[in-house]
N, C-alpha and C. Protein backbone atom coordinates (compact mmCIF):
# COMPACT_ATOMS: atom_id res chain seq x y z
N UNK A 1 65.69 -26.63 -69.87
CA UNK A 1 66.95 -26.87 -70.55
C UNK A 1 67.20 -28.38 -70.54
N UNK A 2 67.60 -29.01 -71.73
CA UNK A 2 67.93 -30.50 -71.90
C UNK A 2 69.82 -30.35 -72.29
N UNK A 3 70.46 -31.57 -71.28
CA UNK A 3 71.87 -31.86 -72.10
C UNK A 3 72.07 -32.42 -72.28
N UNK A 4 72.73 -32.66 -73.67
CA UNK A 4 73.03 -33.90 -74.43
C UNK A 4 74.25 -34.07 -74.58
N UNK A 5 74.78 -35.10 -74.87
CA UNK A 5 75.98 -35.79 -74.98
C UNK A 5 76.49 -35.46 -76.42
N UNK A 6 77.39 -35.56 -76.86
CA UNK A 6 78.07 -35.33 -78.26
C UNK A 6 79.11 -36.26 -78.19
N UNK A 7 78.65 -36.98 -79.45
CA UNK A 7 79.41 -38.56 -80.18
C UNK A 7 80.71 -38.10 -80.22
N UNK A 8 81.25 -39.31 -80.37
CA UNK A 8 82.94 -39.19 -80.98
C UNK A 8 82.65 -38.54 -82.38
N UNK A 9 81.69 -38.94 -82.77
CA UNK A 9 81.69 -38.61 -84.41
C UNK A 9 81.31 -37.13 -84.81
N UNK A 10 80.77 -36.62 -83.64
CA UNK A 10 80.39 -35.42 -83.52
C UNK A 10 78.81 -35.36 -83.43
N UNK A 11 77.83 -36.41 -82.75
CA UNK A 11 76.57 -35.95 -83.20
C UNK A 11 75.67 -36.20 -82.02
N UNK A 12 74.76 -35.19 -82.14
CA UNK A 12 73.76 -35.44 -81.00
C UNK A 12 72.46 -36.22 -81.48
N UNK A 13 71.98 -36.60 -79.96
CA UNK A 13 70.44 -36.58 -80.32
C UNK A 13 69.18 -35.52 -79.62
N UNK A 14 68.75 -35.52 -80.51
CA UNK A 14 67.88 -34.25 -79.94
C UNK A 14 66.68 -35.36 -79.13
N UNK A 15 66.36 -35.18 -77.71
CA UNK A 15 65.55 -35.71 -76.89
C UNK A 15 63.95 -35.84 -77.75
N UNK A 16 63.54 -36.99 -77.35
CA UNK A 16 61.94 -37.27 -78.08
C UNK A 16 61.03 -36.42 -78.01
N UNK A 17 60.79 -35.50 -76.59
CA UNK A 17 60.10 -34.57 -76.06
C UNK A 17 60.45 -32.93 -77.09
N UNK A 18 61.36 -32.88 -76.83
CA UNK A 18 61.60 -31.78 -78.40
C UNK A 18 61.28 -31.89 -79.97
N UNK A 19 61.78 -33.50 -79.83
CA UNK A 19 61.28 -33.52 -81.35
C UNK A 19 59.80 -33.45 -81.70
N UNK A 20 58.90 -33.94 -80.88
CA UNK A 20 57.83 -33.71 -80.40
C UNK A 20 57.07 -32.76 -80.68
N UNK A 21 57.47 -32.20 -79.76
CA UNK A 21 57.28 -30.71 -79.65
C UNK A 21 57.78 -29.53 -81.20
N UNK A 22 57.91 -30.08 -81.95
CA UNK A 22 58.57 -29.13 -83.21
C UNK A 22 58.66 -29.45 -84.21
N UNK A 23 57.94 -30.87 -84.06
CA UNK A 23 57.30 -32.15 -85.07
C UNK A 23 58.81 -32.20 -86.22
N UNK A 24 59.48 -32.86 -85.36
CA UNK A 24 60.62 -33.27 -86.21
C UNK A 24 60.89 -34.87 -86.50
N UNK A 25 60.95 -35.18 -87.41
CA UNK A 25 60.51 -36.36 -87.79
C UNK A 25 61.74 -37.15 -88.41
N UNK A 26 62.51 -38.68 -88.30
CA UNK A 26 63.63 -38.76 -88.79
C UNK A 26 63.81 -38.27 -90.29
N UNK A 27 64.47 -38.05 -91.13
CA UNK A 27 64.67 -37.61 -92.28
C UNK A 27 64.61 -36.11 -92.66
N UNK A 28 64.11 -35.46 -91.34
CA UNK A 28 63.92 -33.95 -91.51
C UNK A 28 64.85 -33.38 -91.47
N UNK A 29 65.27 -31.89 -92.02
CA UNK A 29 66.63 -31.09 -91.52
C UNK A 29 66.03 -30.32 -90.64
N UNK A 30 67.58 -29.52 -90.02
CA UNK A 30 68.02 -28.82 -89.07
C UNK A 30 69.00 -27.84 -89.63
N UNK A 31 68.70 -26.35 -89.24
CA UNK A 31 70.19 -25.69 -89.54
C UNK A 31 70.41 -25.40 -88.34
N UNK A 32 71.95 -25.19 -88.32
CA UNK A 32 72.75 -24.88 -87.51
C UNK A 32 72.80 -23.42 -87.69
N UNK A 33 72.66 -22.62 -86.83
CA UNK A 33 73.62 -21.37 -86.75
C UNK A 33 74.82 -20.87 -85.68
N UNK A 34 75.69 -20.38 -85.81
CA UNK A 34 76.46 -20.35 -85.15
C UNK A 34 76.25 -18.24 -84.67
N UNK A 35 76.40 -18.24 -83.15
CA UNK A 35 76.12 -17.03 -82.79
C UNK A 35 77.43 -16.90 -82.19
N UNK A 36 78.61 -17.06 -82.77
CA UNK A 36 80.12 -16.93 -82.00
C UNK A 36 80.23 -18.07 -80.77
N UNK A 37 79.25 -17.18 -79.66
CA UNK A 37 79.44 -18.37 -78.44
C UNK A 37 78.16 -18.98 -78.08
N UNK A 38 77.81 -19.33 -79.63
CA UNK A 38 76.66 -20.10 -78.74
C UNK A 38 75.94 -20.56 -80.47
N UNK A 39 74.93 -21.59 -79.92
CA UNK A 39 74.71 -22.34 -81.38
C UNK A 39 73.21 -21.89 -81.34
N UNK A 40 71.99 -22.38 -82.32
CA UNK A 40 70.84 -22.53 -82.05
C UNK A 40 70.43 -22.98 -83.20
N UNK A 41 69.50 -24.32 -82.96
CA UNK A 41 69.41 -25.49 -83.88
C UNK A 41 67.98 -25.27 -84.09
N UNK A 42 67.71 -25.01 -85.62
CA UNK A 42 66.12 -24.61 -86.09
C UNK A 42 65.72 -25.13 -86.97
N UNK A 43 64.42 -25.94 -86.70
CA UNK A 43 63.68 -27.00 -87.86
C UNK A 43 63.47 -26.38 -88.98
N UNK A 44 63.95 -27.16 -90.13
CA UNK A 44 63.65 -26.52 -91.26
C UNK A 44 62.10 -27.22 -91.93
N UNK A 45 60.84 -26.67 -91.85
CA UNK A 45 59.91 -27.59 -92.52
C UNK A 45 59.79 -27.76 -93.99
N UNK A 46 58.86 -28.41 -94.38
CA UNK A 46 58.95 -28.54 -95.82
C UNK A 46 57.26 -29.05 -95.77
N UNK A 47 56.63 -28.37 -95.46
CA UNK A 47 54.98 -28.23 -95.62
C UNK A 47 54.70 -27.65 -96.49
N UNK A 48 54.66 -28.13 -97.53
CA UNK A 48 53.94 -28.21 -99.13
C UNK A 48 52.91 -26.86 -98.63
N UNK A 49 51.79 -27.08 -98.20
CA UNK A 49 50.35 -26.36 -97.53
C UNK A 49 51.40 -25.14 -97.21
N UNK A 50 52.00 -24.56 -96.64
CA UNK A 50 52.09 -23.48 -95.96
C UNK A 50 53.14 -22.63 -96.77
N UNK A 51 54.38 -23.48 -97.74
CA UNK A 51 55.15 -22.87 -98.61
C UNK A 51 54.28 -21.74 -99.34
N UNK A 52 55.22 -20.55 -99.06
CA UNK A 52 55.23 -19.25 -100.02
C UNK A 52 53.83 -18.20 -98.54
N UNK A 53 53.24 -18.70 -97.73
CA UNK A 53 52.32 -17.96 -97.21
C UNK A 53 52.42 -17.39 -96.57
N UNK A 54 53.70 -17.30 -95.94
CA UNK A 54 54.71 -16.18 -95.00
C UNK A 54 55.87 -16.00 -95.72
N UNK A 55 56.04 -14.91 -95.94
CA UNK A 55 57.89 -14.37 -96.30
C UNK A 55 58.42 -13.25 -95.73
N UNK A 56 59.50 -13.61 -95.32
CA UNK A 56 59.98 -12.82 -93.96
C UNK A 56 61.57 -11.89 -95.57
N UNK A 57 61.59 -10.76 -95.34
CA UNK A 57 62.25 -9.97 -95.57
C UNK A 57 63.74 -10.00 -95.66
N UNK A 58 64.08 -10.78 -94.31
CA UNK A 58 65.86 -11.36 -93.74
C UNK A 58 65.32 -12.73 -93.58
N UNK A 59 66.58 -13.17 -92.94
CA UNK A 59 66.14 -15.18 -93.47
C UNK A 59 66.61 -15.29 -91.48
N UNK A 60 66.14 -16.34 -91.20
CA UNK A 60 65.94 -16.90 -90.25
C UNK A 60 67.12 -16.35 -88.91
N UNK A 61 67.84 -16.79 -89.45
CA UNK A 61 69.59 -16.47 -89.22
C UNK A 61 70.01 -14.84 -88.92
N UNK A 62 69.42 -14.02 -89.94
CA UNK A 62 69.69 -12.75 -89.52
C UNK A 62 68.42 -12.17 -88.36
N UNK A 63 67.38 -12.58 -88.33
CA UNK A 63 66.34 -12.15 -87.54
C UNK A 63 66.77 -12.73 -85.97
N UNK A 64 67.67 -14.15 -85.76
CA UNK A 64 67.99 -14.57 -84.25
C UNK A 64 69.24 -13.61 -84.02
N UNK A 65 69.96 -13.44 -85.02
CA UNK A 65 71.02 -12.57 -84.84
C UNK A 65 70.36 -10.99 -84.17
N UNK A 66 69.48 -10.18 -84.53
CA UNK A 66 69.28 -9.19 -84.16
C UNK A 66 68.70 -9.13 -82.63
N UNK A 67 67.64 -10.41 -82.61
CA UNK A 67 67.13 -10.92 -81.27
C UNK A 67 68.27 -10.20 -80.57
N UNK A 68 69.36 -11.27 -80.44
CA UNK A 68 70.09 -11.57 -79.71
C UNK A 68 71.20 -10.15 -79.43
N UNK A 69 71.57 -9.37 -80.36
CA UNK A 69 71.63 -8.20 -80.22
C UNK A 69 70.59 -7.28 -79.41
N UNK A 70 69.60 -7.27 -79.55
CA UNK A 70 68.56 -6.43 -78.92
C UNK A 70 68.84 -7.12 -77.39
N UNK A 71 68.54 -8.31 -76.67
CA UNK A 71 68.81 -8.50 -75.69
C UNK A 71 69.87 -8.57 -74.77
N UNK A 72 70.56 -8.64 -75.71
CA UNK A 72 72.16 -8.00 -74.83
C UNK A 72 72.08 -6.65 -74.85
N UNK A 73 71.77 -5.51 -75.53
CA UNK A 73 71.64 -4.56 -75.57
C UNK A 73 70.94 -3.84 -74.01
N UNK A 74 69.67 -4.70 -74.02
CA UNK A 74 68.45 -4.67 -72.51
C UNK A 74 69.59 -5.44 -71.56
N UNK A 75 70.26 -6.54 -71.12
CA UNK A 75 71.08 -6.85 -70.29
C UNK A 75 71.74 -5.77 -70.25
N UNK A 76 73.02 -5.45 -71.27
CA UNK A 76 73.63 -3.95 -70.12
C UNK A 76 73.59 -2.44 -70.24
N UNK A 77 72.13 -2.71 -70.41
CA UNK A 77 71.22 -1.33 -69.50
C UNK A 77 70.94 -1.57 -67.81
N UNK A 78 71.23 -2.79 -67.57
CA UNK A 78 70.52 -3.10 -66.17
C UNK A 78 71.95 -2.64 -65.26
């Protein structure tokens, strides 16, 4: 886990080691999603080469949403 600070202006920086790691590069986007209490920030690529060679059914957003349902679901079973 990394924590970051948040600007007056409202903005973070995402640590070098992540960007790194997820090959995020200045000029790249990010979406935001919002899960009520909780955020999760996902590279959006734009690799020419790989456009159209996976297509997922629900979009990004609804697939962390269900995650996250399913594992709360397994938390209170315990």
């Amino acid at each position: 886990m990394v924590t970051v600070k948040v600007s007056s202006k409202g903005q973070i920086v995402l640590p070098k080691s992540i960007r790194e790691k997820f090959g995020i590069r200045p000029g790249d986007e990010v979406e935001v999603l919002d899960f009520g209490d909780e955020i999760v920030i996902v590279p959006i690529k734009k690799d020419m080469k790989l456009r159209g060679l996976v297509k997922f059914e629900k979009s990004v957003k609804e697939i962390l949403k269900e995650t996250r349902a399913e594992e709360e679901e397994l938390e209170a079973r315990k």
